[in-house]
C-alpha atoms as a PDB file:
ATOM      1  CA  UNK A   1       4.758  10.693  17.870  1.00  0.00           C
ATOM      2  CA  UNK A   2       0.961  10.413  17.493  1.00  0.00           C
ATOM      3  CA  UNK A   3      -0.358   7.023  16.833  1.00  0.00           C
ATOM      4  CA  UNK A   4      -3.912   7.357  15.722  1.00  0.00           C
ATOM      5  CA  UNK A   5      -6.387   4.594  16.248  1.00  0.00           C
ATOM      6  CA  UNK A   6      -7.530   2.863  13.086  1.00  0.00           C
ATOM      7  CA  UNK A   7     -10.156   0.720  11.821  1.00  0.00           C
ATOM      8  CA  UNK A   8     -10.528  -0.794   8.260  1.00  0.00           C
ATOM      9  CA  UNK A   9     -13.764  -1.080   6.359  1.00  0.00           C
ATOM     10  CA  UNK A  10     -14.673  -2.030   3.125  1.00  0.00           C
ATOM     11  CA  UNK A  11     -14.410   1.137   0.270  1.00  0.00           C
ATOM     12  CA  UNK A  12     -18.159   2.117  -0.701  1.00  0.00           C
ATOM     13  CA  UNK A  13     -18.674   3.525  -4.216  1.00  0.00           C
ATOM     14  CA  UNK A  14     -18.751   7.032  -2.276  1.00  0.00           C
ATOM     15  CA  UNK A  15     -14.903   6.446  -1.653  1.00  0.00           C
ATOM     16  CA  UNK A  16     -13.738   6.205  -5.384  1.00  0.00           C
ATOM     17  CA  UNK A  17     -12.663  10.559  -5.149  1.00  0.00           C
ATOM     18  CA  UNK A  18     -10.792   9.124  -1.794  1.00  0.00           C
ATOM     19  CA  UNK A  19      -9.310   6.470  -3.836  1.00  0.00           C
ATOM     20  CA  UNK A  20      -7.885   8.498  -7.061  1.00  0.00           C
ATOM     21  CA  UNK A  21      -6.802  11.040  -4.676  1.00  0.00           C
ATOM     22  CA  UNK A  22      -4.532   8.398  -2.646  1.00  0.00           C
ATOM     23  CA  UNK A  23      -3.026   7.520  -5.812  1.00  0.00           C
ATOM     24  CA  UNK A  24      -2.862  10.857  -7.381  1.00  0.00           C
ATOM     25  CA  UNK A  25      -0.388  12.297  -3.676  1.00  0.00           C
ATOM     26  CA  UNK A  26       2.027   8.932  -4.897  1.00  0.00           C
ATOM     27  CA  UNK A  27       2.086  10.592  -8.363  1.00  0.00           C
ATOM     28  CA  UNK A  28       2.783  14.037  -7.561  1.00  0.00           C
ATOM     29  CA  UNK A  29       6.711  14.121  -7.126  1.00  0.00           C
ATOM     30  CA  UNK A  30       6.877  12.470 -11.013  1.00  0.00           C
ATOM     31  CA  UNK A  31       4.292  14.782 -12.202  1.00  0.00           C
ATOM     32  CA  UNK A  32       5.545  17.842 -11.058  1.00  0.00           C
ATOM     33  CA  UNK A  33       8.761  17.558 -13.046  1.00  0.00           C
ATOM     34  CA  UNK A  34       6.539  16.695 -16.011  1.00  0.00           C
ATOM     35  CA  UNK A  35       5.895  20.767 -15.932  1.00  0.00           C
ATOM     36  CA  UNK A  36       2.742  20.361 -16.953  1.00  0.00           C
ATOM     37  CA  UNK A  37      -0.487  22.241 -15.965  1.00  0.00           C
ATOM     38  CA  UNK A  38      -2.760  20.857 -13.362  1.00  0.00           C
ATOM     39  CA  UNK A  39      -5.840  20.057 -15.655  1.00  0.00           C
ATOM     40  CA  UNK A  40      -3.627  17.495 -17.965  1.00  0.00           C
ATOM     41  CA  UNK A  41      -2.071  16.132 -14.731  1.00  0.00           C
ATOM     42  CA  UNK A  42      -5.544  15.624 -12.944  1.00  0.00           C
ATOM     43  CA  UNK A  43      -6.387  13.742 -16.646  1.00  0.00           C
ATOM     44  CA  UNK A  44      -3.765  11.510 -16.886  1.00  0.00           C
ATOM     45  CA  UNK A  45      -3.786  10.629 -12.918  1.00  0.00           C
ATOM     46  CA  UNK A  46      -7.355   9.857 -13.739  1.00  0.00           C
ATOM     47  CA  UNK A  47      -6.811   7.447 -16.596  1.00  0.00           C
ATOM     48  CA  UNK A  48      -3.854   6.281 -14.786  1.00  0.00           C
ATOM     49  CA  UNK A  49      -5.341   5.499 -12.054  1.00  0.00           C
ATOM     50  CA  UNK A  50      -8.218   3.699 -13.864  1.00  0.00           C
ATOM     51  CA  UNK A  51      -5.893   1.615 -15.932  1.00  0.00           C
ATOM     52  CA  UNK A  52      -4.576   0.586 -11.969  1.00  0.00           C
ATOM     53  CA  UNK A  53      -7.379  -0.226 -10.353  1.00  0.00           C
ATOM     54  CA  UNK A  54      -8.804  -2.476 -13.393  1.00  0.00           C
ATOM     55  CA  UNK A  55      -5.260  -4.101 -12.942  1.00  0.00           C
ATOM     56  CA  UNK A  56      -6.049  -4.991  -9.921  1.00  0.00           C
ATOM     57  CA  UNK A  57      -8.709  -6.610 -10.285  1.00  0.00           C
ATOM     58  CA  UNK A  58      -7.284  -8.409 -13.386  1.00  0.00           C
ATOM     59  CA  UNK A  59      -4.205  -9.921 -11.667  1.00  0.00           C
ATOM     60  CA  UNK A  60      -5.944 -10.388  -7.677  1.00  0.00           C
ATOM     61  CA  UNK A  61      -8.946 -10.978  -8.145  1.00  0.00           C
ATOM     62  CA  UNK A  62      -9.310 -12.463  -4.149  1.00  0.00           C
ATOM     63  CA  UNK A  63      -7.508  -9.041  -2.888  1.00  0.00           C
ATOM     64  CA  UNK A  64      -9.324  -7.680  -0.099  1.00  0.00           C
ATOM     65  CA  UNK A  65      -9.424  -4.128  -0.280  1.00  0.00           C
ATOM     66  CA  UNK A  66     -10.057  -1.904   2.792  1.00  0.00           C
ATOM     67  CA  UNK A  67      -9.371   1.718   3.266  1.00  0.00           C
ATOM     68  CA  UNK A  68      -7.745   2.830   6.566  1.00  0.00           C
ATOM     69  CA  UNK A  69      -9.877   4.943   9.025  1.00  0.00           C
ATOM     70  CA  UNK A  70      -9.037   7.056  11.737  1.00  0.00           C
ATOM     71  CA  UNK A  71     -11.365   8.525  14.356  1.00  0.00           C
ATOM     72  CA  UNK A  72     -14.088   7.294  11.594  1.00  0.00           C
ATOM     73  CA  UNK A  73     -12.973   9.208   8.780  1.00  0.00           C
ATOM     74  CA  UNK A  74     -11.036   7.307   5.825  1.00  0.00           C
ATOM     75  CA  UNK A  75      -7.660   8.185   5.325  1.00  0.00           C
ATOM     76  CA  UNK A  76      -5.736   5.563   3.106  1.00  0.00           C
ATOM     77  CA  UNK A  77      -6.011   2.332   1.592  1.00  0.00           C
ATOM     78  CA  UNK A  78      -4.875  -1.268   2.303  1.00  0.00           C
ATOM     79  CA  UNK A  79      -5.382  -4.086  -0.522  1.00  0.00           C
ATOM     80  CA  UNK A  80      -4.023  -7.571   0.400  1.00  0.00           C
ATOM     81  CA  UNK A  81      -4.126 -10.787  -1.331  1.00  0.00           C
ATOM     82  CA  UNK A  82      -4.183 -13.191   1.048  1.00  0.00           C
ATOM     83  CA  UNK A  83      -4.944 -16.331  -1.672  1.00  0.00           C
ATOM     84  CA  UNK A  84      -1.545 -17.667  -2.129  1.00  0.00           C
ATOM     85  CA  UNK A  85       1.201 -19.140  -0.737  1.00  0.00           C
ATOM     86  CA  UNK A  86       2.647 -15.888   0.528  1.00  0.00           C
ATOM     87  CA  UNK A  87       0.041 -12.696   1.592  1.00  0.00           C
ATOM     88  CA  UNK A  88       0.956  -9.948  -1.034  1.00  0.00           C
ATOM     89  CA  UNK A  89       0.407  -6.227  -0.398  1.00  0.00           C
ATOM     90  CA  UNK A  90      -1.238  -5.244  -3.666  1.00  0.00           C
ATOM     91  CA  UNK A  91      -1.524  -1.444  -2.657  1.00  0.00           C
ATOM     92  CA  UNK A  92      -1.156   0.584   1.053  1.00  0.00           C
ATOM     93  CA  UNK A  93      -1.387   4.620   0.579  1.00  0.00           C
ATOM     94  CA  UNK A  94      -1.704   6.938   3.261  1.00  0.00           C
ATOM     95  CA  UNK A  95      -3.153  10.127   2.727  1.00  0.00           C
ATOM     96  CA  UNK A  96       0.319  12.522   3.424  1.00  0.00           C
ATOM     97  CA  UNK A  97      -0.564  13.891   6.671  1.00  0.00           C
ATOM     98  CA  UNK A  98      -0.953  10.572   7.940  1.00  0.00           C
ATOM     99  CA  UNK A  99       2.797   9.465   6.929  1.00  0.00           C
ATOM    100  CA  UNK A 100       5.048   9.380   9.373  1.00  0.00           C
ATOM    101  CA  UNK A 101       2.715   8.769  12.188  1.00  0.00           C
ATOM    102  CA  UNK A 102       3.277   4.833  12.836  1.00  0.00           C
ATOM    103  CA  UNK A 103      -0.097   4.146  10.992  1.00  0.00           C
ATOM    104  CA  UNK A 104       2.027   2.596   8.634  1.00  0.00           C
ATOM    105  CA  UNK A 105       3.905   0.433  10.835  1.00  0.00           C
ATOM    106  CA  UNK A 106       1.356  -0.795  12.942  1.00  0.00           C
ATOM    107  CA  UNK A 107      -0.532  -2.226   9.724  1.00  0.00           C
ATOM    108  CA  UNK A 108       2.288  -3.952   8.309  1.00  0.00           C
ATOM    109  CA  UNK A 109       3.138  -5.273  12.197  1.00  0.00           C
ATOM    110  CA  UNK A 110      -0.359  -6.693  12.255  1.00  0.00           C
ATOM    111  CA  UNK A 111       0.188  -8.293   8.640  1.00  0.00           C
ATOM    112  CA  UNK A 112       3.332  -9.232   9.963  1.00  0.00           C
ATOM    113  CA  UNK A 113       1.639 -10.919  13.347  1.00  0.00           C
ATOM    114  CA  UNK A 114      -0.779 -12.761  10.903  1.00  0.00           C
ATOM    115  CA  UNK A 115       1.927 -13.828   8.172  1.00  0.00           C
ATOM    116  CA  UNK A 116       3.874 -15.546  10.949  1.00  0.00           C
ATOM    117  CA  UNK A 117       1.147 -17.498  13.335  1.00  0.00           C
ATOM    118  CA  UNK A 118      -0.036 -18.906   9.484  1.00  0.00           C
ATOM    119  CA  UNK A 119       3.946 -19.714   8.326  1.00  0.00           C
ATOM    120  CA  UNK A 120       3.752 -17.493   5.287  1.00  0.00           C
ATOM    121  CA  UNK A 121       5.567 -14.979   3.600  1.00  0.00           C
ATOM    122  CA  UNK A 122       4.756 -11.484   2.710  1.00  0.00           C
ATOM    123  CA  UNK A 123       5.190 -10.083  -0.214  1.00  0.00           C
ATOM    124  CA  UNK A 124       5.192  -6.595  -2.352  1.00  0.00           C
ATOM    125  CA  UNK A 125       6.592  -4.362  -5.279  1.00  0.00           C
ATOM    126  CA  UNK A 126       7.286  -0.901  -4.499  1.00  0.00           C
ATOM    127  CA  UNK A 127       9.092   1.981  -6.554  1.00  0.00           C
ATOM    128  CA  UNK A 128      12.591   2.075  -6.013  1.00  0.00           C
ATOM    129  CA  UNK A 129      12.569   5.433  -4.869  1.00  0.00           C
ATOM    130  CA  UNK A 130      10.183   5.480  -2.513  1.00  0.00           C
ATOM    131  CA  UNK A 131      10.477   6.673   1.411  1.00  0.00           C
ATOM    132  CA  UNK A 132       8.582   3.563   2.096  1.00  0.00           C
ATOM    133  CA  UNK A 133      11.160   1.287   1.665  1.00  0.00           C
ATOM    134  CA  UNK A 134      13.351   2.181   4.986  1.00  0.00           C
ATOM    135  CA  UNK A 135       9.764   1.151   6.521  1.00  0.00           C
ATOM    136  CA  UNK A 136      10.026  -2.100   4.558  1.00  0.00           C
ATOM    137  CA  UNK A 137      13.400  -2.728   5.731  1.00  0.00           C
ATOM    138  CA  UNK A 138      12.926  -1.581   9.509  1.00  0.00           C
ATOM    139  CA  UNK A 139      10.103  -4.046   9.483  1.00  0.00           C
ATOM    140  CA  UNK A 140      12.072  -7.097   8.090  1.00  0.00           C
ATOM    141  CA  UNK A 141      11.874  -7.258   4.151  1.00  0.00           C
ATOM    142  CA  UNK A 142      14.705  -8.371   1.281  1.00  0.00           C
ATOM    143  CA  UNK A 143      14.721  -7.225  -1.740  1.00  0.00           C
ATOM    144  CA  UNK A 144      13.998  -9.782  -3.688  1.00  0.00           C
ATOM    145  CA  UNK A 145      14.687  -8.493  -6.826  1.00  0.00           C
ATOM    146  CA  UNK A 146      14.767  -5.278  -8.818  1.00  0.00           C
ATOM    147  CA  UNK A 147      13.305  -4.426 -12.144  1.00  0.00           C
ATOM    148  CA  UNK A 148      13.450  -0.516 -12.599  1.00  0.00           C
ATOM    149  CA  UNK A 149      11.166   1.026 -11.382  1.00  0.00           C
ATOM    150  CA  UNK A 150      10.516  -1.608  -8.692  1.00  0.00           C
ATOM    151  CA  UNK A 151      11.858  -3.334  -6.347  1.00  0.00           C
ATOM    152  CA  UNK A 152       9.932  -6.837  -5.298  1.00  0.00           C
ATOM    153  CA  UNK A 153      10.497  -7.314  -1.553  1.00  0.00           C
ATOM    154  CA  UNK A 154       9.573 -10.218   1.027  1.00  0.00           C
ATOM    155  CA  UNK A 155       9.540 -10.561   4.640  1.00  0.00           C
ATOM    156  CA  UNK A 156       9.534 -14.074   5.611  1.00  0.00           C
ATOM    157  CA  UNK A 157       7.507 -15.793   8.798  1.00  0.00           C
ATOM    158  CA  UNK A 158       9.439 -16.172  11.735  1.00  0.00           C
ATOM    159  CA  UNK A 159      10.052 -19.778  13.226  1.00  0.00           C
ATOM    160  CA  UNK A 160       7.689 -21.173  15.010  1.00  0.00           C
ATOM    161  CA  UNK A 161       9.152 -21.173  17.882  1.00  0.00           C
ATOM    162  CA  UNK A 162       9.641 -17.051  17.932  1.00  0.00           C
ATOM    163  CA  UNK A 163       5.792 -16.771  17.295  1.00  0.00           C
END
C-alpha cells in the first residue's frame, strides 16, 4: 500500500475550485441516480456546497480548516474544531485517488494521538452509508447515535495510563 507523505496548510482563496470539487466526488453516487444532466448537477453541487461551507462557519466558527497535501500539491481537506470539550471533525475529504491509501488513517491516528495526551473525545457525523465508517470503526469510534442520514460517532481518549 502506498502511504504518501502529507503536510497540511491553510486553504488560500485559490483553493475554493479544490474545495467544491472535494465536496462535489462525496455527492456524485446521490447525484447520479438523480439522472440528471451534468450542468444542473454542477449547479446544485455549487449552491450546495455554498449553503455548506457558510454552515460551517455558522455553527464552528473556531474550526481550523486545512487542506491535505501530498508531495506539495493539495489533495483533500481536514476541518477540526478543537474549541470544546471533545475535538469534532467538521469535514475530512480526500480527493478519490487518494482513498484507500492510509492518508486517511494516519490523520485520524494523529487526531487520535492528540485527543488522548489532552483526555478528550473525538467526535463526528457522517452519512450512514458511507465507506468511511469501517475506517471510523477500525480506528475506535461508537455510534453514538443515528438520525437518517447520519450517524454521530465518538472515539473516546484512552486512559492515561495507555497514553
Amino acid at each position: 500500500m502506498d502511504r504518501p507523505f502529507f503536510e497540511l496548510r491553510p486553504p488560500l482563496p485559490e483553493d475554493a475550485a479544490l474545495l467544491l470539487t472535494l465536496y462535489a466526488h462525496t455527492r456524485e453516487e446521490e447525484l447520479s441516480a438523480w439522472g440528471w444532466p451534468p450542468l444542473q448537477q454542477q449547479a446544485f453541487v455549487a449552491m450546495q456546497h455554498r449553503v455548506r461551507e457558510a454552515s460551517f462557519r455558522a455553527s464552528r466558527p473556531q474550526a481550523q480548516d486545512r487542506l491535505v497535501c501530498v508531495e506539495g500539491k493539495p489533495v483533500g481537506r481536514w476541518l477540526i474544531d478543537r474549541s470544546g470539550a471533545a475535538l469534532h471533525v467538521v469535514d475530512v475529504a480526500l480527493l478519490p485517488a487518494q482513498r484507500g491509501r492510509g492518508l486517511g488513517t494516519r490523520l485520524l491516528r494523529g487526531l487520535s494521538a492528540e485527543a488522548d495526551r489532552e483526555g478528550r473525545a473525538i467526535t463526528l457525523e457522517v452519512l450512514e452509508n458511507s465507506p468511511a465508517i469501517r475506517l471510523y470503526l477500525r480506528l475506535g469510534f461508537k455510534v453514538r447515535s443515528h438520525q437518517t442520514p447520519y450517524l454521530a460517532m465518538t472515539r473516546d481518549p484512552l486512559p492515561p495510563w495507555e497514553v
